[in-house]
Protein backbone atom coordinates (compact mmCIF):
# COMPACT_ATOMS: atom_id res chain seq x y z
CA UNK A 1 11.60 154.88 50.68
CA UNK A 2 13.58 152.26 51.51
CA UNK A 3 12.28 148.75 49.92
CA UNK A 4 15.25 146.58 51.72
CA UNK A 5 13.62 142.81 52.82
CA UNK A 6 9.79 143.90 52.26
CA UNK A 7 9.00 140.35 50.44
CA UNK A 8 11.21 138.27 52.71
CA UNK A 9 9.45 135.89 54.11
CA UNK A 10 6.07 136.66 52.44
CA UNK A 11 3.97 134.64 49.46
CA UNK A 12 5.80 135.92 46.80
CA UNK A 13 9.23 135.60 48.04
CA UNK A 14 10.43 132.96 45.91
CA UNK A 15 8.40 134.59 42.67
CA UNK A 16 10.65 137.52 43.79
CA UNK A 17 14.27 135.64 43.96
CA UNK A 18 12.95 134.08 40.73
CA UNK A 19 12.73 137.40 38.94
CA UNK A 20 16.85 138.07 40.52
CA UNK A 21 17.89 135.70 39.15
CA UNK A 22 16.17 135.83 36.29
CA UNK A 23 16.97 139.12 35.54
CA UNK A 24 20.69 139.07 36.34
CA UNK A 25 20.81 136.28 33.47
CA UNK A 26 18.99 138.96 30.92
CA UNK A 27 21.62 141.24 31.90
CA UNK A 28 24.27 139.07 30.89
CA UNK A 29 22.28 137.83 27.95
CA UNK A 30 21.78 141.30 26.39
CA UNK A 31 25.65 141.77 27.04
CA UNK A 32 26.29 138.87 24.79
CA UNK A 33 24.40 139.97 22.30
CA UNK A 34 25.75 143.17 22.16
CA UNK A 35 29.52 141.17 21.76
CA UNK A 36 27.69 138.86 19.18
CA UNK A 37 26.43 142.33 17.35
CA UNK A 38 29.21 143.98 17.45
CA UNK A 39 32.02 141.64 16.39
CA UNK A 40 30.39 139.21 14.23
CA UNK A 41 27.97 141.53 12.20
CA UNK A 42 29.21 144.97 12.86
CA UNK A 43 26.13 146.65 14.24
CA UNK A 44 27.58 149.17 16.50
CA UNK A 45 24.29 150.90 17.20
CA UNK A 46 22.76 147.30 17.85
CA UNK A 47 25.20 146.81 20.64
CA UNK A 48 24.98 149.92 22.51
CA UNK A 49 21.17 149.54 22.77
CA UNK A 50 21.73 146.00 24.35
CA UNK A 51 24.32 147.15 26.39
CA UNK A 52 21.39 149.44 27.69
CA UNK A 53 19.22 146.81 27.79
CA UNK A 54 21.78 144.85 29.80
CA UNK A 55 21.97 147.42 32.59
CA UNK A 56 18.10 147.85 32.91
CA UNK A 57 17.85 144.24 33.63
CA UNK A 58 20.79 144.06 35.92
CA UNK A 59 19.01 146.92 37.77
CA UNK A 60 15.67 145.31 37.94
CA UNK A 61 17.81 142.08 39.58
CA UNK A 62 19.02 144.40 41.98
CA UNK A 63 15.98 145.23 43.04
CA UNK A 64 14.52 142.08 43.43
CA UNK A 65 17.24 140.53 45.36
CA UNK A 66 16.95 144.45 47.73
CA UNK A 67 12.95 143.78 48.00
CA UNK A 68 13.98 140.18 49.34
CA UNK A 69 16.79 141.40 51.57
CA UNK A 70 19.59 139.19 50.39
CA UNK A 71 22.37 141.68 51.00
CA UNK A 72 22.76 143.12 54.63
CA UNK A 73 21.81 146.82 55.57
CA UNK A 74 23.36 146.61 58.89
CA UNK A 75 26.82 148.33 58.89
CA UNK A 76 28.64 145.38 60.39
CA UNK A 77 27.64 142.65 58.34
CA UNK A 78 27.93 145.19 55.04
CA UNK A 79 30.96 145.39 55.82
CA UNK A 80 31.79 141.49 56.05
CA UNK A 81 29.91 141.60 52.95
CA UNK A 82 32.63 143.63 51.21
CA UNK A 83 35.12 142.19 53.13
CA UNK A 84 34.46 138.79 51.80
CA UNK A 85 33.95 139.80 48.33
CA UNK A 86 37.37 141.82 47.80
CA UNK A 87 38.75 138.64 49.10
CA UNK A 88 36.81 136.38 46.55
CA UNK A 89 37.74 139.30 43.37
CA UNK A 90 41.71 138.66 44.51
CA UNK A 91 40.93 134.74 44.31
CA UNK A 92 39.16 135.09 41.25
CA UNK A 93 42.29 136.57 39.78
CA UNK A 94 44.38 133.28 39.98
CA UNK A 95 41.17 131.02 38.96
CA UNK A 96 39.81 133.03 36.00
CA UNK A 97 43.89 133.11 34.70
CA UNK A 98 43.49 128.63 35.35
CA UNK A 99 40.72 128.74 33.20
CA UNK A 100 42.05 130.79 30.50
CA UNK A 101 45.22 128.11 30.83
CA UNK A 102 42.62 125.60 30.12
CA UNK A 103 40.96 126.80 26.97
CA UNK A 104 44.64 127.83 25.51
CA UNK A 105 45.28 123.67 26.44
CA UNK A 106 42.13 122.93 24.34
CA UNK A 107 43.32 124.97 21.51
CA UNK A 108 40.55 127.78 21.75
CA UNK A 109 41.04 130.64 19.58
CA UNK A 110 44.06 132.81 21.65
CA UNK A 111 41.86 136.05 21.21
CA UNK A 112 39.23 134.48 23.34
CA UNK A 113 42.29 132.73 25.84
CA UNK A 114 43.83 136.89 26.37
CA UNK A 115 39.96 138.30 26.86
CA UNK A 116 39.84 135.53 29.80
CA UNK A 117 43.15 136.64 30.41
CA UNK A 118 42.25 140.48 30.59
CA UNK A 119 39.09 139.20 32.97
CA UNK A 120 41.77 137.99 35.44
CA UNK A 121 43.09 142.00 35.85
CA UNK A 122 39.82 143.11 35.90
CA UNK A 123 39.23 140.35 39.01
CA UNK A 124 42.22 141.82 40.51
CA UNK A 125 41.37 145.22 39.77
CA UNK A 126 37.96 144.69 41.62
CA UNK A 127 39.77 143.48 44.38
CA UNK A 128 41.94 146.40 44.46
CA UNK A 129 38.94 149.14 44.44
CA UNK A 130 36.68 146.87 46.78
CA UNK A 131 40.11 146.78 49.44
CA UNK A 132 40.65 150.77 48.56
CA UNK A 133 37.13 150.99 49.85
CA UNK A 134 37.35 149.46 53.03
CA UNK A 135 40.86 150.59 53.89
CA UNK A 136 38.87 153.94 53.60
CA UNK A 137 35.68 154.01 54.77
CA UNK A 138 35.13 150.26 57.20
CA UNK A 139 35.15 151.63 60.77
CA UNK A 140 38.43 150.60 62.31
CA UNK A 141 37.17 150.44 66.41
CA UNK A 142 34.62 147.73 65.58
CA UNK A 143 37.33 145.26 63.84
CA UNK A 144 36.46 141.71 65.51
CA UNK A 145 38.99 139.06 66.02
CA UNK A 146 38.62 136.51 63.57
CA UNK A 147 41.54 134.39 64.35
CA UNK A 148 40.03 131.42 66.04
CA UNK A 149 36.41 131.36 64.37
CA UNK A 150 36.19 128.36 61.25
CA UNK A 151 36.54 129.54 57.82
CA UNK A 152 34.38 128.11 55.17
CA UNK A 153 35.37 129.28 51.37
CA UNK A 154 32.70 129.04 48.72
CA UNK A 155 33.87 126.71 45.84
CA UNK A 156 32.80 128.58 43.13
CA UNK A 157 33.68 131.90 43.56
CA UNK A 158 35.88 131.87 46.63
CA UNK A 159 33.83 134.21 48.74
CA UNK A 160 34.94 133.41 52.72
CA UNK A 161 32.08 132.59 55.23
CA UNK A 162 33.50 133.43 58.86
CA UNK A 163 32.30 131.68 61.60
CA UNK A 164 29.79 128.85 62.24
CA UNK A 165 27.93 127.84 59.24
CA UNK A 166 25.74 125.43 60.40
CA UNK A 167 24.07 128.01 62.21
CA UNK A 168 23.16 129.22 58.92
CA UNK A 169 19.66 127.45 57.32
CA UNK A 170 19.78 125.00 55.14
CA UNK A 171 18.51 127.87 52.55
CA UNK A 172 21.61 129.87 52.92
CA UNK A 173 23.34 130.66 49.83
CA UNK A 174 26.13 132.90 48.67
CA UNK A 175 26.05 136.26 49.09
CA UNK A 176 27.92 136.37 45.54
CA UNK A 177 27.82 133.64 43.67
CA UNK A 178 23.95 132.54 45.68
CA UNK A 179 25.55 129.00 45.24
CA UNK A 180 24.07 126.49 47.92
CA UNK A 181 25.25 126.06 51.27
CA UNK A 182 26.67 122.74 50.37
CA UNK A 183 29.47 124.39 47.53
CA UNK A 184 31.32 125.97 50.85
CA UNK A 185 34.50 123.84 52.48
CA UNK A 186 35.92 124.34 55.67
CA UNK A 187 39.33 125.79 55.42
């Protein structure tokens, strides 16, 4: 059955972006407490069950934001979609190694400075296997010219908006990062 957008628009909607959100942060809560387990009291067993944990919730976000239809099912603008976010995982390379700059400038602990660091490749490496993807599977014949249409780049995560944005709602956010409308800048 497929659940895509079947709260959009309804009563609940915004109960149901709520719970997204809400679980995406579990997901990254349980994570950290599996780090917290692991490293700083040794509890192996501890951390794989949060690491469980973590996934469960980041699935339940997942299907949230799919009952509210806030990523696209239509093979054109999934596409974009992907499009957009390989770009943004490339970008993310360069600011994620800035940050890690920054906390080595503050005097943070260096193990903490090359984990940022090693978050950088893994940016890249998304970018890598999200590009792989398209270069394999996006149809070629329906490639639209691009070249004269406004750019807009999301400030916090870098994910590239083609086109008009101000024919977008006031409500629209980031398909990554669901940042407001307002973060993007016209490039």
């Amino acid at each position: 059955m497929n659940f895509f957008g079947q709260t959009k628009g309804s009563e609940i909607e915004k109960q149901i972006a709520q719970l997204a959100s809400g679980e995406a942060v579990g997901g990254a809560m349980y994570y950290a407490l599996a780090k917290v387990a692991k490293e700083m009291f040794g509890l192996d067993d501890v951390a794989k069950e949060f690491i469980e944990l973590g996934n469960q919730e980041t699935n339940h976000g997942a299907f949230y934001a799919m009952l509210n239809g806030r990523y696209p099912i239509n093979e054109k603008d999934f596409w974009n979609l992907i499009k957009g976010l390989s770009k943004a995982e490339f970008k993310g390379e360069g600011n994620i190694n800035q940050l890690a700059d920054k906390l080595a400038l503050m005097g943070i602990d260096n193990e903490a400075v090359e984990q940022v660091r090693e978050f950088a490749l893994q940016e890249k490496h998304h970018g890598e296997v999200t590009k792989a993807i398209i270069d394999k599977y996006a149809p070629k014949d329906n490639e639209e010219d691009n070249s004269n249409k406004p750019v807009y780049v999301c400030s916090v995560c870098g994910f590239e908006y083609v086109g008009d944005l101000d024919k977008e709602p006031d409500s629209y956010k980031c398909p990554i990062c669901a940042c407001a409308k307002g973060v993007f800048k016209k490039q």
